[in-house]
N, C-alpha and C. Protein backbone atom coordinates (compact mmCIF):
# COMPACT_ATOMS: atom_id res chain seq x y z
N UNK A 1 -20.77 -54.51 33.35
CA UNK A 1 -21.75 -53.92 32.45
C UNK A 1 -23.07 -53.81 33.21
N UNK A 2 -24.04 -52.72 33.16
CA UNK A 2 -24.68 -52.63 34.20
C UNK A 2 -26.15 -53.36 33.10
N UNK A 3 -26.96 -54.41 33.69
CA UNK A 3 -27.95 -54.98 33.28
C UNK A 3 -28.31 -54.34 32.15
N UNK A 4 -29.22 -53.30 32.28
CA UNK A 4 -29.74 -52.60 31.64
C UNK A 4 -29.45 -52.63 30.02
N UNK A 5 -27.84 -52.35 30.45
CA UNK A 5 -26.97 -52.26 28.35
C UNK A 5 -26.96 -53.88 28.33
N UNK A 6 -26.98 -54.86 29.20
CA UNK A 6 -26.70 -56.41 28.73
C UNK A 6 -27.78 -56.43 27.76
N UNK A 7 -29.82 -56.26 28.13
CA UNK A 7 -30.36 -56.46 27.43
C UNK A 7 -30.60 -55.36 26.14
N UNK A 8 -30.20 -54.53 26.52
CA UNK A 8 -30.33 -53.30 24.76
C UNK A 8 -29.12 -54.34 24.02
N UNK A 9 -28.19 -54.66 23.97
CA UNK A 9 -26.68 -55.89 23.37
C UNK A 9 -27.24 -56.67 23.27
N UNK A 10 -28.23 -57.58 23.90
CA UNK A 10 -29.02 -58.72 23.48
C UNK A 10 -29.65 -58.60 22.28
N UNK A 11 -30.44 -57.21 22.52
CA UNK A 11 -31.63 -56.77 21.58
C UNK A 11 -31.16 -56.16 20.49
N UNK A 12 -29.94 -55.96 20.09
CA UNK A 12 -28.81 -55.70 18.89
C UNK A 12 -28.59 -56.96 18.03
N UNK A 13 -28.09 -57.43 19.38
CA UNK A 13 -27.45 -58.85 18.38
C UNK A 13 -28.66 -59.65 18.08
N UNK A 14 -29.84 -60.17 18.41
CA UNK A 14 -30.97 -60.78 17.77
C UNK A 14 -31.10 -59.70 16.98
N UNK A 15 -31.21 -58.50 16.97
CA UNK A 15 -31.76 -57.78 15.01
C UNK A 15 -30.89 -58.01 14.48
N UNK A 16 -29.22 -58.13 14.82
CA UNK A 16 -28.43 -57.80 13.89
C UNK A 16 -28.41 -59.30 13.21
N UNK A 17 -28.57 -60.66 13.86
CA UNK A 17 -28.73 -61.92 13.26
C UNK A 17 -30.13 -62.01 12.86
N UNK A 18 -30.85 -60.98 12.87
CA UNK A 18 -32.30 -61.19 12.17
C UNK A 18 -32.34 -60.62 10.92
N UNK A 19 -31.41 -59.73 10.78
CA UNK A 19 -30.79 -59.00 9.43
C UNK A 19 -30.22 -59.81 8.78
N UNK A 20 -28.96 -60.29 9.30
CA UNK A 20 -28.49 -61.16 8.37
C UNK A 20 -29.18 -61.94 7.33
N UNK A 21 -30.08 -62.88 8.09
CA UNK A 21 -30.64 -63.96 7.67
C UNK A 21 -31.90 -62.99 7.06
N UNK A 22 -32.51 -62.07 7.45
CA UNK A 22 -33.61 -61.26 5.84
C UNK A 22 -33.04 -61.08 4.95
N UNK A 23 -31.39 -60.33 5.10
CA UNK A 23 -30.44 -59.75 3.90
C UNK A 23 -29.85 -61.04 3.20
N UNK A 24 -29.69 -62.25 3.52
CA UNK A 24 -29.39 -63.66 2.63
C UNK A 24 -30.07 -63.81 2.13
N UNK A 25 -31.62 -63.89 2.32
CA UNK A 25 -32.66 -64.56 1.83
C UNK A 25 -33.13 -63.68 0.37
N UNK A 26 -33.18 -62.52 1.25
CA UNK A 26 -33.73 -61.48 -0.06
C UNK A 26 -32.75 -61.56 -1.28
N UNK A 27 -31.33 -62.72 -1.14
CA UNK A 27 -30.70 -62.11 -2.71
C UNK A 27 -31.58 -63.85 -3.34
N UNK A 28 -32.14 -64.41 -2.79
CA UNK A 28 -32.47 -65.47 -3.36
C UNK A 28 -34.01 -65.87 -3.98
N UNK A 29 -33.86 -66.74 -5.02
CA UNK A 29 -34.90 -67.55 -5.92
C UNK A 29 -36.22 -67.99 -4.76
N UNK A 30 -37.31 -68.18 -4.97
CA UNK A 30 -38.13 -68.53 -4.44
C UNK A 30 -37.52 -69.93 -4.01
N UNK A 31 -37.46 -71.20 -5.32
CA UNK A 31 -37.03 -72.18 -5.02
C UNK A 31 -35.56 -72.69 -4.57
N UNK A 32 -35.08 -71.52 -4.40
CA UNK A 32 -33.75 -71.57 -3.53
C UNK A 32 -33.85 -72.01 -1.91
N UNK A 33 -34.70 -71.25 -2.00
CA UNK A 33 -35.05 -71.16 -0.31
C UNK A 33 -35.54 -72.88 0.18
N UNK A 34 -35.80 -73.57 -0.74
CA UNK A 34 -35.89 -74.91 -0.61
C UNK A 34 -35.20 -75.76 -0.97
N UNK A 35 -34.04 -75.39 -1.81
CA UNK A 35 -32.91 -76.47 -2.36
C UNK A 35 -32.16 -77.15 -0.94
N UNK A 36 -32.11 -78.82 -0.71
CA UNK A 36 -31.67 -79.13 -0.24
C UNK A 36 -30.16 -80.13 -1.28
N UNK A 37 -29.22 -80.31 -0.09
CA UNK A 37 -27.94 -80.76 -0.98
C UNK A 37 -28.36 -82.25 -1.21
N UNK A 38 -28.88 -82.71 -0.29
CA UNK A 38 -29.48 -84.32 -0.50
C UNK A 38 -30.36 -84.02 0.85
N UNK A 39 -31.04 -85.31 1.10
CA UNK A 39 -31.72 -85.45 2.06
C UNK A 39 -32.40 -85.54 2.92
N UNK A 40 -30.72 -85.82 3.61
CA UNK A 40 -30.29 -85.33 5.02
C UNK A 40 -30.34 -84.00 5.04
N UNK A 41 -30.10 -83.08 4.74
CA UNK A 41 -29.42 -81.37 4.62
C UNK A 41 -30.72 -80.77 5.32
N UNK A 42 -30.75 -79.32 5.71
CA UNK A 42 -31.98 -79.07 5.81
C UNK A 42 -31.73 -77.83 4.59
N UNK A 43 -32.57 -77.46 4.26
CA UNK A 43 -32.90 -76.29 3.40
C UNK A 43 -32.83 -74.92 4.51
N UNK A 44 -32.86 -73.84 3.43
CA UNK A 44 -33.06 -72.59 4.29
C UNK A 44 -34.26 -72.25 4.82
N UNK A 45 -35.66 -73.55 4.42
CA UNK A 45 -36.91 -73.45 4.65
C UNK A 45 -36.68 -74.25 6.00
N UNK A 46 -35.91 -75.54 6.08
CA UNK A 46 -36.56 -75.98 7.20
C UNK A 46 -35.90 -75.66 8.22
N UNK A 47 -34.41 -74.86 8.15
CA UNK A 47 -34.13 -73.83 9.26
C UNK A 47 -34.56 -72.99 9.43
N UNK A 48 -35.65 -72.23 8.98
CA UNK A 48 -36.22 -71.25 9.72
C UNK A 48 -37.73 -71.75 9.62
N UNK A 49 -38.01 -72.98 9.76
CA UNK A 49 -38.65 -73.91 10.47
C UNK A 49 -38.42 -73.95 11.56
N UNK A 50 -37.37 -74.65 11.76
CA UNK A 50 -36.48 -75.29 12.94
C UNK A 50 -36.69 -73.86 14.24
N UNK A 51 -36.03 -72.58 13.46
CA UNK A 51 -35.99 -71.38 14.28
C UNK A 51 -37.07 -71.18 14.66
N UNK A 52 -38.33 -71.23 13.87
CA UNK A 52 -39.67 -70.50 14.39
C UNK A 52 -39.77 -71.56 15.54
N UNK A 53 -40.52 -72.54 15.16
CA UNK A 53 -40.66 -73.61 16.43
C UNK A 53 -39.83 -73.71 17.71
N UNK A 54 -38.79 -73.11 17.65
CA UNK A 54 -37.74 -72.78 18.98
C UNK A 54 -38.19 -71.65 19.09
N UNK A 55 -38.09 -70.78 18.64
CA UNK A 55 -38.42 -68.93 19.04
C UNK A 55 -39.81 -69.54 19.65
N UNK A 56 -41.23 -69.83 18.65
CA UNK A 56 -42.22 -69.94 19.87
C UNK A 56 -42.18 -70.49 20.98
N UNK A 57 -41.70 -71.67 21.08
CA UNK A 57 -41.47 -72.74 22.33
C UNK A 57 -40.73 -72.04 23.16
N UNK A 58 -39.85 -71.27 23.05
CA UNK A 58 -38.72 -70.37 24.28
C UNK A 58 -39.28 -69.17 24.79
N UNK A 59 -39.86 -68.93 23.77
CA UNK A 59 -40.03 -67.04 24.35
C UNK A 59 -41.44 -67.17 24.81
N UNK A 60 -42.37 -68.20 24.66
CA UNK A 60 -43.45 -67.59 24.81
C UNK A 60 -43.76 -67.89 26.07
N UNK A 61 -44.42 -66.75 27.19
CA UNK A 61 -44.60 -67.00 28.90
C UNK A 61 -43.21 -67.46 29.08
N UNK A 62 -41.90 -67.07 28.81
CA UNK A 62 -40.61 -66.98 28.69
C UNK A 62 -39.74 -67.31 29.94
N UNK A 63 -40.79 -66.37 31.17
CA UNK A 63 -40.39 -66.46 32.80
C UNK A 63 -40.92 -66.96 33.52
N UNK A 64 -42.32 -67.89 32.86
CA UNK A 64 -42.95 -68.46 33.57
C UNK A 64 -43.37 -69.97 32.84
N UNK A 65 -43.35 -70.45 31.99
CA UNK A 65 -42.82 -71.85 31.68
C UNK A 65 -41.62 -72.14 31.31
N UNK A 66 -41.84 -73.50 31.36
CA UNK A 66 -40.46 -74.01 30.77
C UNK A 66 -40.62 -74.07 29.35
N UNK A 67 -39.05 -74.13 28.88
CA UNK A 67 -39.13 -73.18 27.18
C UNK A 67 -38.78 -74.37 26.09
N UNK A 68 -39.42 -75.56 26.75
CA UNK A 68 -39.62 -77.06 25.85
C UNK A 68 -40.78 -76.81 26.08
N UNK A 69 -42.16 -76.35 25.61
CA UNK A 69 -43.88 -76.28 25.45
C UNK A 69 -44.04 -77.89 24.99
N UNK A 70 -45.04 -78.01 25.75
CA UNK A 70 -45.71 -79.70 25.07
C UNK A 70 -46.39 -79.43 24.24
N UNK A 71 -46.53 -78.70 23.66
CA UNK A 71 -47.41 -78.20 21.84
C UNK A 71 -46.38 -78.43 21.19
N UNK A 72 -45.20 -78.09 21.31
CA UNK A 72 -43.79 -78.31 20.39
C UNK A 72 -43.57 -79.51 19.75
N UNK A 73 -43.56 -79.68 18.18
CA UNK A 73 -43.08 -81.19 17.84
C UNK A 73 -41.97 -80.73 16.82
N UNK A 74 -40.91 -80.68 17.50
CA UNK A 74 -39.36 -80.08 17.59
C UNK A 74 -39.45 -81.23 15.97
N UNK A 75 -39.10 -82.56 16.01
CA UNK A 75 -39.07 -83.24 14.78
C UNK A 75 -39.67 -83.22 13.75
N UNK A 76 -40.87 -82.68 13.92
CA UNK A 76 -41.89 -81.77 12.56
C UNK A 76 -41.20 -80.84 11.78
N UNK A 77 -40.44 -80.05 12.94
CA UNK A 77 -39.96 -78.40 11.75
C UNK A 77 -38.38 -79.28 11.21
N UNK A 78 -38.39 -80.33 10.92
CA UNK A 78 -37.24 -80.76 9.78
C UNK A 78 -37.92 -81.39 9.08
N UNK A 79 -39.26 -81.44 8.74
CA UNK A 79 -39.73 -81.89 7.67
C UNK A 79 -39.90 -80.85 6.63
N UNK A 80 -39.96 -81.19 5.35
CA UNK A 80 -39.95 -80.01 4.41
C UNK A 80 -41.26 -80.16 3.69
N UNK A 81 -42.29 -79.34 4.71
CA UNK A 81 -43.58 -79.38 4.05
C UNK A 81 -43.66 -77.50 4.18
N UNK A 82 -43.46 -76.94 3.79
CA UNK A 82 -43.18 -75.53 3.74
C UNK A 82 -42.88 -74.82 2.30
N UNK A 83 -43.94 -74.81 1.40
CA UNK A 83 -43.11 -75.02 -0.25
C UNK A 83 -43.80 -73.37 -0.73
N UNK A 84 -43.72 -72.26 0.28
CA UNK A 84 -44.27 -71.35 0.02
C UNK A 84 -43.29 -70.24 0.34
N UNK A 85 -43.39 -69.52 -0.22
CA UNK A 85 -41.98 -67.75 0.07
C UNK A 85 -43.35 -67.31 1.28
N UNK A 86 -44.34 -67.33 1.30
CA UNK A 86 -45.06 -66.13 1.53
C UNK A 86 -45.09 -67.17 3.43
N UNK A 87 -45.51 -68.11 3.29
CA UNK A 87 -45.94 -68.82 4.40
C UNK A 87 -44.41 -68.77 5.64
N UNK A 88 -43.32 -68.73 4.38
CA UNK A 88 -41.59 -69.10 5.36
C UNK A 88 -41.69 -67.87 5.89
N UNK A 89 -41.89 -66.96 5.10
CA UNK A 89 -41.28 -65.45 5.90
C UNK A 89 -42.03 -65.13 6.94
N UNK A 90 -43.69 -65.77 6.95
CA UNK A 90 -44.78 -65.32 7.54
C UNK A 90 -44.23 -65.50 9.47
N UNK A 91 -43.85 -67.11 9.32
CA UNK A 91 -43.44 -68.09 10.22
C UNK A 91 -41.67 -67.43 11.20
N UNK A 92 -41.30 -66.92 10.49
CA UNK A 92 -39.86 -66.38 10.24
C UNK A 92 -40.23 -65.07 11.16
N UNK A 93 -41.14 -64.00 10.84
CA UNK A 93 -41.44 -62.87 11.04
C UNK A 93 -42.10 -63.35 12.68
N UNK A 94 -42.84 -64.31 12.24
CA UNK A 94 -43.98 -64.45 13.89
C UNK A 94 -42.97 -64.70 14.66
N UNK A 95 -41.52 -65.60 14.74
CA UNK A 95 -40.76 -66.18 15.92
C UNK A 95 -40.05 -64.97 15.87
N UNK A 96 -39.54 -64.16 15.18
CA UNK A 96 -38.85 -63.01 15.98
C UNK A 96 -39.82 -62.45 16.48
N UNK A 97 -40.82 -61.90 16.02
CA UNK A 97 -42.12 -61.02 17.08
C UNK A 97 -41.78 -61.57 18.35
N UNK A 98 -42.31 -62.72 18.44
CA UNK A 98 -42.16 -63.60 19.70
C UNK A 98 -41.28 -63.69 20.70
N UNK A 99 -39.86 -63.40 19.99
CA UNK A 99 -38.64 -63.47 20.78
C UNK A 99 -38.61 -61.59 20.83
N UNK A 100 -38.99 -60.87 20.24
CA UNK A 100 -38.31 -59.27 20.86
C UNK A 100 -39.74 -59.02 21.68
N UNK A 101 -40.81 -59.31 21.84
CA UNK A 101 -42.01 -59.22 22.57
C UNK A 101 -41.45 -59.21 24.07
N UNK A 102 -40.99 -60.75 23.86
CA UNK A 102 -40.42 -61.55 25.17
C UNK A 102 -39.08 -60.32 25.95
N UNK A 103 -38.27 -60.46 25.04
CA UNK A 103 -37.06 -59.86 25.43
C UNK A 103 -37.61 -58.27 25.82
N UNK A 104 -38.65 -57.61 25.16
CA UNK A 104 -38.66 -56.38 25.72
C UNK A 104 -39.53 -56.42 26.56
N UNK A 105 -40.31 -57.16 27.62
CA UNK A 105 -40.90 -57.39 29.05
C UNK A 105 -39.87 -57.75 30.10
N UNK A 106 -38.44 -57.86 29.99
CA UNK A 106 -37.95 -58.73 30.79
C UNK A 106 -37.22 -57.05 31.32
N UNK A 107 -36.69 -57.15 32.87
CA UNK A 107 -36.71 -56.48 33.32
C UNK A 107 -35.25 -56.76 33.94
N UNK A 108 -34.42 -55.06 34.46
CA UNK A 108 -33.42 -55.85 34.95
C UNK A 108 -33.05 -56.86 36.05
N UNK A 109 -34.05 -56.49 36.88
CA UNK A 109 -34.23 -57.46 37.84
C UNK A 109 -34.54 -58.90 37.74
N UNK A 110 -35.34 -59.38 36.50
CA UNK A 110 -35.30 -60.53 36.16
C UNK A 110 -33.95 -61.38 35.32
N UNK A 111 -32.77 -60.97 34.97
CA UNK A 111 -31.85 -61.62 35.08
C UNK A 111 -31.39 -62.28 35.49
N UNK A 112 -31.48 -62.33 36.68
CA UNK A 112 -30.74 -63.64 37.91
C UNK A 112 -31.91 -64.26 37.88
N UNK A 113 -32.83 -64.11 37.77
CA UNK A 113 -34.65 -65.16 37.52
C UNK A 113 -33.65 -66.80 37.06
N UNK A 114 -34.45 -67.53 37.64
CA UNK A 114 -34.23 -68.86 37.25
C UNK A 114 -35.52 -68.84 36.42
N UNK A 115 -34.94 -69.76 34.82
CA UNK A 115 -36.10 -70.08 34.24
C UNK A 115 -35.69 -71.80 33.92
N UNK A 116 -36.51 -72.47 33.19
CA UNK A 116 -36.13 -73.92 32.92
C UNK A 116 -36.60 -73.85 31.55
N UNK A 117 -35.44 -74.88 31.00
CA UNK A 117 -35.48 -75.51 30.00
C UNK A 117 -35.49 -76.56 29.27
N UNK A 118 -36.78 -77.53 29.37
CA UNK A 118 -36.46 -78.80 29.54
C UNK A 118 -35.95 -79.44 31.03
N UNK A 119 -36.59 -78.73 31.83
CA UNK A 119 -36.32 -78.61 33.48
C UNK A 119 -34.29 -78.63 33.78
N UNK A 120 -33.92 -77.82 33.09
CA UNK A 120 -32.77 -77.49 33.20
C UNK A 120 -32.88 -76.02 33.88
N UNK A 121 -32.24 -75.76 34.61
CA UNK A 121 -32.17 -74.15 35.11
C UNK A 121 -31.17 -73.28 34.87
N UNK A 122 -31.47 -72.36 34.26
CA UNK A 122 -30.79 -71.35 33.91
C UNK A 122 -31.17 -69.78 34.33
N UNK A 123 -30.24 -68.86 34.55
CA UNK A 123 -30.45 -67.58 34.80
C UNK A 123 -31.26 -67.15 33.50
N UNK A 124 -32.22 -66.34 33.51
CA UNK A 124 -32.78 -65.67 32.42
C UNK A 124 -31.30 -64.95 31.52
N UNK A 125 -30.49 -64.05 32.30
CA UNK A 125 -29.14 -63.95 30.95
C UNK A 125 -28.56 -65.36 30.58
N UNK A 126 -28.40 -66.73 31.35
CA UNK A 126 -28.16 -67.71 30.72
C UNK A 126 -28.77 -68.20 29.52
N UNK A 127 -30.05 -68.07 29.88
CA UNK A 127 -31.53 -68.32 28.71
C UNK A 127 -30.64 -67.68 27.51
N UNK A 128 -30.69 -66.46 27.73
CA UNK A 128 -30.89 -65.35 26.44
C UNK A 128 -29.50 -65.63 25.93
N UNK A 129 -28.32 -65.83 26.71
CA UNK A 129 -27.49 -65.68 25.98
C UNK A 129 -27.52 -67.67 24.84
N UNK A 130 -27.97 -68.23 25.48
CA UNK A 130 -28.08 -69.62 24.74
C UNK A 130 -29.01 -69.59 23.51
N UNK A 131 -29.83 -68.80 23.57
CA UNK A 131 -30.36 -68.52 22.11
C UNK A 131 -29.69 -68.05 21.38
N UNK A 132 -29.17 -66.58 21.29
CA UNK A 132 -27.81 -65.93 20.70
C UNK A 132 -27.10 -66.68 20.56
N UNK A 133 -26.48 -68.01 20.96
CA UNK A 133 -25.81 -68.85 20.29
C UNK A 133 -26.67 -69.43 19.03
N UNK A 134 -27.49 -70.00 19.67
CA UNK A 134 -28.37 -71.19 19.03
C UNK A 134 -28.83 -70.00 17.50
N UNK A 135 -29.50 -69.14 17.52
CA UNK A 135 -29.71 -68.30 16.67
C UNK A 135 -28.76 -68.00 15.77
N UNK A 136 -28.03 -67.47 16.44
CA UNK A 136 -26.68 -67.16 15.11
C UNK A 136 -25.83 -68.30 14.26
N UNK A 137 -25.81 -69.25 15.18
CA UNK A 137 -25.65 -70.88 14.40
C UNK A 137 -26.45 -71.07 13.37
N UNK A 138 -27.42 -70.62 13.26
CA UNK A 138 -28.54 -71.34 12.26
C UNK A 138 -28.14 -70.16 10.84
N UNK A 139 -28.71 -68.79 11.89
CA UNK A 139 -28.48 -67.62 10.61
C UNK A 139 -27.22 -67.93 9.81
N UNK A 140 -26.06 -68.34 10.58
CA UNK A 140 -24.73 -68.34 9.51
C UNK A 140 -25.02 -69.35 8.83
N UNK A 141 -25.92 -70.98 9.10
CA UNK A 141 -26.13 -71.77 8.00
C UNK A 141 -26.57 -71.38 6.98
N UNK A 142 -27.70 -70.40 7.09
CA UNK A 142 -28.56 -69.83 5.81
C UNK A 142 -27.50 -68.73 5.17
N UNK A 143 -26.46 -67.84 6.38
CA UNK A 143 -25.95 -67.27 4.89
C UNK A 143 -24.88 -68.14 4.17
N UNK A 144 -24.64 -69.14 4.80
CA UNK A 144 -23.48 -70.38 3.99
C UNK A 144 -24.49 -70.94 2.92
N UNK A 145 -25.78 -71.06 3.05
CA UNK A 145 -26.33 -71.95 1.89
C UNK A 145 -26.58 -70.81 0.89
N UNK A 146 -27.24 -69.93 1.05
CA UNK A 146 -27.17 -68.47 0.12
C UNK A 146 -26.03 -68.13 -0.76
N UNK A 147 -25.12 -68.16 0.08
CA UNK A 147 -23.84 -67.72 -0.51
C UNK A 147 -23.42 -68.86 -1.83
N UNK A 148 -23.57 -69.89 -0.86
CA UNK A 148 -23.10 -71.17 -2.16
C UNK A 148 -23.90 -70.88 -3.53
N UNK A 149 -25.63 -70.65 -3.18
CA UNK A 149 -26.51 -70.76 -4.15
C UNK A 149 -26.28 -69.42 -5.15
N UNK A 150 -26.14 -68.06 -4.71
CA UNK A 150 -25.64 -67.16 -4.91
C UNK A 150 -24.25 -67.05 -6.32
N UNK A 151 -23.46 -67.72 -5.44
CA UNK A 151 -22.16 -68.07 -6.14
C UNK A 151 -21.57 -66.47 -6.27
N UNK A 152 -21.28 -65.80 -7.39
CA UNK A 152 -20.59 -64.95 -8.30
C UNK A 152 -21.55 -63.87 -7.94
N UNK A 153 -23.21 -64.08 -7.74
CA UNK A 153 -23.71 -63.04 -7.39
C UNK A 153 -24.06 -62.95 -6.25
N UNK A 154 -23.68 -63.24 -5.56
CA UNK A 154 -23.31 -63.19 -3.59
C UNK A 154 -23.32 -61.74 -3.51
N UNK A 155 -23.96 -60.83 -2.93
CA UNK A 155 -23.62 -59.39 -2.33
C UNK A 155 -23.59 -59.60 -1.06
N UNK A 156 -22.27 -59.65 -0.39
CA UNK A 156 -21.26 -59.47 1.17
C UNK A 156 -22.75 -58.61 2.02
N UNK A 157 -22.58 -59.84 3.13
CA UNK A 157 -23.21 -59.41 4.16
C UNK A 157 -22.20 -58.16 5.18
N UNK A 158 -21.14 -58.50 4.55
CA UNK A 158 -20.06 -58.14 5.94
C UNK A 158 -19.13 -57.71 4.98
N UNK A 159 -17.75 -57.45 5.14
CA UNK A 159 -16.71 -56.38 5.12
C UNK A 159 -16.79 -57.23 3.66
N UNK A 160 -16.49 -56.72 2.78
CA UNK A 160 -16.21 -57.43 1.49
C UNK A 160 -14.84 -57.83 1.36
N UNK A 161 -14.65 -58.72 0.36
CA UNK A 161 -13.18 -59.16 0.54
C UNK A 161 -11.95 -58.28 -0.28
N UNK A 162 -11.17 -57.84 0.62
CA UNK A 162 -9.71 -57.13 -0.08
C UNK A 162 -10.29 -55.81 0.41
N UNK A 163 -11.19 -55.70 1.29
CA UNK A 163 -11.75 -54.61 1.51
C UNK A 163 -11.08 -54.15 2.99
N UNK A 164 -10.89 -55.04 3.72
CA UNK A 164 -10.54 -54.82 5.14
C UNK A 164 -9.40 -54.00 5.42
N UNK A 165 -8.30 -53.48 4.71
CA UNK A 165 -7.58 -52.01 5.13
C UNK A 165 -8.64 -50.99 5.08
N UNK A 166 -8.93 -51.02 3.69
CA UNK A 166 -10.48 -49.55 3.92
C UNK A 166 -11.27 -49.79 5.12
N UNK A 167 -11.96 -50.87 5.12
CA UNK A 167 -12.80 -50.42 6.02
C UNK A 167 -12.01 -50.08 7.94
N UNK A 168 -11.40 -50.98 7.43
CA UNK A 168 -10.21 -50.26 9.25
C UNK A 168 -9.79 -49.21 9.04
N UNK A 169 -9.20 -48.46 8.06
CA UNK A 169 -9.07 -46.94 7.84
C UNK A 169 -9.82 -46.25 8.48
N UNK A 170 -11.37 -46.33 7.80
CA UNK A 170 -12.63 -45.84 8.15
C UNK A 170 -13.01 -45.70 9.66
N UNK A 171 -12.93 -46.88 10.19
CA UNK A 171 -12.84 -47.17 11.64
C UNK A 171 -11.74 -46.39 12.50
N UNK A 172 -10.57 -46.38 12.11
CA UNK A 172 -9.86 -45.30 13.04
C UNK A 172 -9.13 -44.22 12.43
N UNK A 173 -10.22 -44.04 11.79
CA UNK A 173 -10.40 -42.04 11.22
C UNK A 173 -11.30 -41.15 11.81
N UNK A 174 -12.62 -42.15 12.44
CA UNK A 174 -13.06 -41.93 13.88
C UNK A 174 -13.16 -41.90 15.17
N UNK A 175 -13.07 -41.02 15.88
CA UNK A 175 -12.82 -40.70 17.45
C UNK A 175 -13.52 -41.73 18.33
N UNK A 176 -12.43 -42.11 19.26
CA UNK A 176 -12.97 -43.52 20.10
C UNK A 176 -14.12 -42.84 20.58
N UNK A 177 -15.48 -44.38 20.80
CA UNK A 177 -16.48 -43.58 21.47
C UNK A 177 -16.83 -44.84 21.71
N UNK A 178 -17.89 -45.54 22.96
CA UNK A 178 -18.79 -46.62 23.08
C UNK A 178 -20.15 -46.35 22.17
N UNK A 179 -19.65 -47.87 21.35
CA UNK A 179 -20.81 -48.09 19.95
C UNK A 179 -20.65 -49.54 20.19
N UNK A 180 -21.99 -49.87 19.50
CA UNK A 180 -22.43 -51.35 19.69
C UNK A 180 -21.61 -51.56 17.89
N UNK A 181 -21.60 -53.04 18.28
CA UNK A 181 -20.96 -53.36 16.94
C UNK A 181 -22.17 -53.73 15.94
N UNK A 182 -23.21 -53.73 15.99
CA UNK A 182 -24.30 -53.49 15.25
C UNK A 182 -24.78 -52.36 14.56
N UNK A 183 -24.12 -51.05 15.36
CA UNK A 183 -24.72 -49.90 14.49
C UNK A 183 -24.68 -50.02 13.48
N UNK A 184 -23.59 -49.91 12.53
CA UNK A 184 -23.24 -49.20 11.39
C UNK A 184 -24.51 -50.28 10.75
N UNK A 185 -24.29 -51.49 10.58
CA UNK A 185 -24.51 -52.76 10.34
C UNK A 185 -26.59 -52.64 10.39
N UNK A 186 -26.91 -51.97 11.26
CA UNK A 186 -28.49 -51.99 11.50
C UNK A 186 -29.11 -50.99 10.63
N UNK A 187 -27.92 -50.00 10.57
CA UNK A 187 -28.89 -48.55 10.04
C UNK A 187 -28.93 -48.88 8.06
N UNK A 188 -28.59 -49.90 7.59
CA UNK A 188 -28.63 -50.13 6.42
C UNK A 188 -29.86 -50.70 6.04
């Protein structure tokens, strides 16, 4: 795959898990977004706590510090002092800024870049692709807690259920072509 499409596929799959997790949130209660199961649990507030404080700490000067910042107090964003819709999304909105800012300065040539993490070294596609993990881990927590909270009025992020002959119909009733698996999925 020639560099170039690695980071436009990067820059898919962070919107398309940045969608997700707007399209969960938006079917929910203000005080949903804070229901924890006990605890221990985190809420859907203090994971995208958790996310912002990683998105700033990683992306920011991305190729030129290391992406543990000593401003970071990683054990803060699991506290649940966040009791606002307007303040979560605010926080939510700034760490993706942060992370597609980052991702759209990076160049193909900076791929093989060594960056550190926690003085660990990684290729800048190592970097990126370890967030895309770390990211989409979290987003599927929030649409698992949504969904639960949701229940009966859950509206399917994804193929709905008993749906999957149609929608594969659909899929090869169209002429093979190279498509990201985000299209269909982004333009909604």
């Amino acid at each position: 795959m020639p560099q170039l499409q690695y980071l436009k596929s990067a820059d898919r799959q962070f919107r398309y898990y940045k969608k997700l997790g707007d399209d969960a949130m938006a079917q929910l209660q203000d005080d949903q977004l804070f229901w924890q199961v006990n605890e221990d649990s985190n809420s859907i507030a203090i994971i995208v706590k958790h996310m912002w404080g990683n998105m700033l700490s990683r992306w920011t000067d991305f190729l030129t510090t290391d992406g543990e910042k000593p401003w970071r107090q990683r054990d803060e964003e699991f506290e649940s002092d966040v009791k606002e819709r307007k303040i979560l999304f605010s926080r939510w909105e700034e760490g993706w800024q942060c992370l597609f800012s980052a991702l759209n300065s990076i160049t193909d040539e900076d791929l093989n870049r060594i960056i550190y993490i926690r003085n660990e070294g990684h290729t800048v596609m190592e970097a990126i692709n370890r967030q895309i993990a770390h990211y989409s881990y979290h987003v599927g927590q929030i649409v698992f807690i949504a969904k639960m909270l949701k229940s009966s009025d859950w509206k399917t992020l994804s193929i709905a259920r008993n749906k999957s002959n149609e929608y594969n119909s659909g899929k090869f009733s169209q002429e093979k072509d190279v498509r990201h698996f985000t299209d269909e999925f982004l333009k909604k």
